[in-house]
N, C-alpha and C. Protein backbone atom coordinates (compact mmCIF):
# COMPACT_ATOMS: atom_id res chain seq x y z
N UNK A 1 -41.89 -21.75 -50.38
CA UNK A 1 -42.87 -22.32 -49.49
C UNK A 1 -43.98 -21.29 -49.28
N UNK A 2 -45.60 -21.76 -48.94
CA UNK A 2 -46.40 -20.57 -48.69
C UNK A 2 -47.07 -21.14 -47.60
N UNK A 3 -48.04 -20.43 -47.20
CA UNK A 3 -48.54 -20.24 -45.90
C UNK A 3 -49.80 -19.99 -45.90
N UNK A 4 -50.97 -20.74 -45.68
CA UNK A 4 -52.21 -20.04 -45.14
C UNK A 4 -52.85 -20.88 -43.92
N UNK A 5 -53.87 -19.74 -43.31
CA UNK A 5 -54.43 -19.80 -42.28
C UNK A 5 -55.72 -20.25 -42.35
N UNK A 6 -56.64 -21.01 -41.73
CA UNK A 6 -57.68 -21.89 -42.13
C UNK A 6 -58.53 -21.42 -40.86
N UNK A 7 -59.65 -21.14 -41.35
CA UNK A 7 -60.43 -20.39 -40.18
C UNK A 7 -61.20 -21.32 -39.35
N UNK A 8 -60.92 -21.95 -38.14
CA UNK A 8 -61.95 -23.04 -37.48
C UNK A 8 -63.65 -22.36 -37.00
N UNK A 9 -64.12 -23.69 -37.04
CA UNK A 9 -65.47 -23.39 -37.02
C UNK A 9 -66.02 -24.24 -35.43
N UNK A 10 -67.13 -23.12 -34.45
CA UNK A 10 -67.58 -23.88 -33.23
C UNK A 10 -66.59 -24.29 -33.00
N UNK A 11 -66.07 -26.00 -32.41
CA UNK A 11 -64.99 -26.49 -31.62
C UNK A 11 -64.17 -26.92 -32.29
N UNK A 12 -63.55 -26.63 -33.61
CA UNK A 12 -62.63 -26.86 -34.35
C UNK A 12 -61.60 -25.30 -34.34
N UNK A 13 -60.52 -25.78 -33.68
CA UNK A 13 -59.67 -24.43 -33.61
C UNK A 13 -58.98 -24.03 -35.43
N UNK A 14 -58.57 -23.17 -35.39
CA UNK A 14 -57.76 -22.48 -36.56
C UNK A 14 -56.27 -23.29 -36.91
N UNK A 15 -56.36 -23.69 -38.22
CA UNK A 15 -55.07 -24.27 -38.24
C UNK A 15 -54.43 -23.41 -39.37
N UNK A 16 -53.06 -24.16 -39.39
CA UNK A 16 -52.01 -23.03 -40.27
C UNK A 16 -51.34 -24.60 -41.34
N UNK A 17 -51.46 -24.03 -42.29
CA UNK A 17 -50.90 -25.75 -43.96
C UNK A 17 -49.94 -24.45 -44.00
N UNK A 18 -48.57 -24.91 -44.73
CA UNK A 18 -47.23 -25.02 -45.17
C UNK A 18 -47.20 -25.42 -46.18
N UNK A 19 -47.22 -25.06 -47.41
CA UNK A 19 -46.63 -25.85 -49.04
C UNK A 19 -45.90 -25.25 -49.66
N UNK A 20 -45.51 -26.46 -49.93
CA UNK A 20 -44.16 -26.56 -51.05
C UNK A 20 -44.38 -25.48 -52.44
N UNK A 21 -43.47 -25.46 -53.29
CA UNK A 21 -43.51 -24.70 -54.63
C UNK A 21 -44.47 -25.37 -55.23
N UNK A 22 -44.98 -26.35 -55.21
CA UNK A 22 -46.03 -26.95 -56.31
C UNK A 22 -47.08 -27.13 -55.72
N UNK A 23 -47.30 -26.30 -54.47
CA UNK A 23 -48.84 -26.27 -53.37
C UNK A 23 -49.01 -27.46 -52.64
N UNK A 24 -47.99 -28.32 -52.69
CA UNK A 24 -48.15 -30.06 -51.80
C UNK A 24 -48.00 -29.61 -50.37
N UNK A 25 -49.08 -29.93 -49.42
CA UNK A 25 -49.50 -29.77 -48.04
C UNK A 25 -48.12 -29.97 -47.63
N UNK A 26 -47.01 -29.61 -46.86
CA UNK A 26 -46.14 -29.98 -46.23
C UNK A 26 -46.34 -30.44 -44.88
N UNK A 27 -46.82 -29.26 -44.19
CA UNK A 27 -47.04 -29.18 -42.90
C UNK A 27 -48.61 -28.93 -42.52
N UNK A 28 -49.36 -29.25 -41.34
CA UNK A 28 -50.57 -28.76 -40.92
C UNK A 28 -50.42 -28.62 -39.96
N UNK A 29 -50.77 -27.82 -39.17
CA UNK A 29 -50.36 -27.42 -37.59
C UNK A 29 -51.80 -26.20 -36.73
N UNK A 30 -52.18 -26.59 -35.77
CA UNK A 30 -53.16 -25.72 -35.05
C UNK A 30 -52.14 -24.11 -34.94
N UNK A 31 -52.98 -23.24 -34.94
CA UNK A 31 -52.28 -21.58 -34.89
C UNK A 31 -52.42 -21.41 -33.63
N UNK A 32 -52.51 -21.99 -32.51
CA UNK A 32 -52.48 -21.13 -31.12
C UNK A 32 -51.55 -22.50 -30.35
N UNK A 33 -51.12 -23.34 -31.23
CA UNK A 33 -50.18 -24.09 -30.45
C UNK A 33 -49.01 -23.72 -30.74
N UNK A 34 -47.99 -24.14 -29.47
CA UNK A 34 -46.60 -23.50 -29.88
C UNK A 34 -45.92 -24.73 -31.02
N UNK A 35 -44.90 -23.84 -31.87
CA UNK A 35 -44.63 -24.58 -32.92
C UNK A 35 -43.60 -25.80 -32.73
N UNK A 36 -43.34 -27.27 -32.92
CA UNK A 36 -42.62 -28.29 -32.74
C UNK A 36 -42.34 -28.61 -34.29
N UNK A 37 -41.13 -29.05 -34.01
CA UNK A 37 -40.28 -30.31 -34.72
C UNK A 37 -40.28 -29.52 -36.48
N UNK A 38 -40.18 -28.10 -36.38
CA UNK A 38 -39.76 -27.18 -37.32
C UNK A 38 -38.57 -27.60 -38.71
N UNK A 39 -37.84 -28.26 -37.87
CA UNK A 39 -36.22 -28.80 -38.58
C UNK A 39 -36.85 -29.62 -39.67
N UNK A 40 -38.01 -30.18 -39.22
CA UNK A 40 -38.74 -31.61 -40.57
C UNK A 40 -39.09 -30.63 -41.81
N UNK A 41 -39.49 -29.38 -41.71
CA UNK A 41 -39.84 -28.33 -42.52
C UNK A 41 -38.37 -27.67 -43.17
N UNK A 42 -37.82 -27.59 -42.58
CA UNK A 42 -36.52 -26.98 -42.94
C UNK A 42 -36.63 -25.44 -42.49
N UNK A 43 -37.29 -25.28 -41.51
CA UNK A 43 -37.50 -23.93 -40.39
C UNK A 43 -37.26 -23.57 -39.25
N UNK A 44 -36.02 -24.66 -39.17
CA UNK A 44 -35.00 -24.54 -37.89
C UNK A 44 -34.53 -22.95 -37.74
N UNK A 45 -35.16 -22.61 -36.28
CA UNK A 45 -34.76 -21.23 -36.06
C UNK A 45 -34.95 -20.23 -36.53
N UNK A 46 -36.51 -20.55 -37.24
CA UNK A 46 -37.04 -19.43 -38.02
C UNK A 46 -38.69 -19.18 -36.69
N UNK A 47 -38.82 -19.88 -35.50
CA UNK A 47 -39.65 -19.91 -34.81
C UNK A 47 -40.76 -18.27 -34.75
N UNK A 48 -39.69 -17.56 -34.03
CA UNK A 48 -40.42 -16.36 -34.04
C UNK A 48 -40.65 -15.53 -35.49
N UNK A 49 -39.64 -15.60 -36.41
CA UNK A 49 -40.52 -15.10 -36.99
C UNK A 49 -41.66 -15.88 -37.87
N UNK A 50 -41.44 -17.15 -37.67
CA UNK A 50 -42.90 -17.83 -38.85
C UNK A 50 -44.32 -16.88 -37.21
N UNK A 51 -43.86 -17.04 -36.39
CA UNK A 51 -45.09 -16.84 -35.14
C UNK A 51 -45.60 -15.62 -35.47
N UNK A 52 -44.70 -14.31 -35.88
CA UNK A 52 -45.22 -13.59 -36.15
C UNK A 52 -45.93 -13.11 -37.43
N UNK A 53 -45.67 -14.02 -38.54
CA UNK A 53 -46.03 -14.08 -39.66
C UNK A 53 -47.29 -14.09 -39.32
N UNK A 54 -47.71 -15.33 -38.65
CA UNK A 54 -49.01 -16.51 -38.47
C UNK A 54 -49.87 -15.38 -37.72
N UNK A 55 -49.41 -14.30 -36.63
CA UNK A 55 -50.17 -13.24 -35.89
C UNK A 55 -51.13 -12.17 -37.01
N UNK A 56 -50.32 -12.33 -38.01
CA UNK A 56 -50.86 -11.14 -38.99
C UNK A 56 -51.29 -11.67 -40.17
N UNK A 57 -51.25 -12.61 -40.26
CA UNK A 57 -51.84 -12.97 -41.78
C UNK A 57 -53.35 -13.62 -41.99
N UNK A 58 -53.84 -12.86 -42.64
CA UNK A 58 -55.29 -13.57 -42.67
C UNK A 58 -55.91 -14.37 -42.97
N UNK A 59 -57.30 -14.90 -42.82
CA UNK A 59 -57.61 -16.35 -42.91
C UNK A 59 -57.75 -16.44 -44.37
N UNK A 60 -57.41 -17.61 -44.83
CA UNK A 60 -58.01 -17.88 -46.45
C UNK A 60 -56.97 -17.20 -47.64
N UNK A 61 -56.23 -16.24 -47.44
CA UNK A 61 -54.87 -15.47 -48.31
C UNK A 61 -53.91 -16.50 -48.08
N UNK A 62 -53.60 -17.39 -49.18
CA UNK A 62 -52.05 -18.02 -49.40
C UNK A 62 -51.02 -16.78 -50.01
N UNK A 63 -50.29 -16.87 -49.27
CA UNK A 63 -49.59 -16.35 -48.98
C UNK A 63 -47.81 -16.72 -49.18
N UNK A 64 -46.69 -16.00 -49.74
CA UNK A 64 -45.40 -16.60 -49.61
C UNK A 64 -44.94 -16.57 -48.62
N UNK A 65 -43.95 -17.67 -48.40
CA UNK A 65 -43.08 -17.27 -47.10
C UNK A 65 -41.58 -16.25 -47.37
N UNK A 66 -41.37 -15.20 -46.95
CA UNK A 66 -40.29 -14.60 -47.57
C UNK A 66 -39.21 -14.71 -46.75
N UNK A 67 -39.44 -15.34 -46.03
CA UNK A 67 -37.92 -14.75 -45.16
C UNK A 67 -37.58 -16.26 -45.09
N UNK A 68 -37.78 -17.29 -46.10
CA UNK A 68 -36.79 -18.76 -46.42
C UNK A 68 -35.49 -18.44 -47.71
């Protein structure tokens, strides 16, 4: 799975996409909301650390997820 951060613009906040091995959007989610319904991802109880991933990773770098 990988991970990047999408830089919002004026009143569009920052969101965070989730994809699969073949880059298919899994997930889309705002970065300053707390994270819900994780288990649909298969990231049950991975909360804090995807949060801290999402703290440090920069806008526009896709990125792997390593700790799945």
């Amino acid at each position: 799975m990988y991970i990047i951060k999408v830089k919002g613009k004026v009143k569009i906040p920052d969101y965070i996409q989730l994809r699969d091995d073949s880059f298919v959007l899994v997930a889309y989610f705002r970065a300053d909301r707390p994270l819900k319904n994780l288990e649909k991802y298969g990231l049950q109880g991975k909360e804090e650390e995807l949060k801290k991933v999402i703290d440090v990773l920069p806008f526009g770098k896709l990125q792997k997820l390593k700790f799945i």
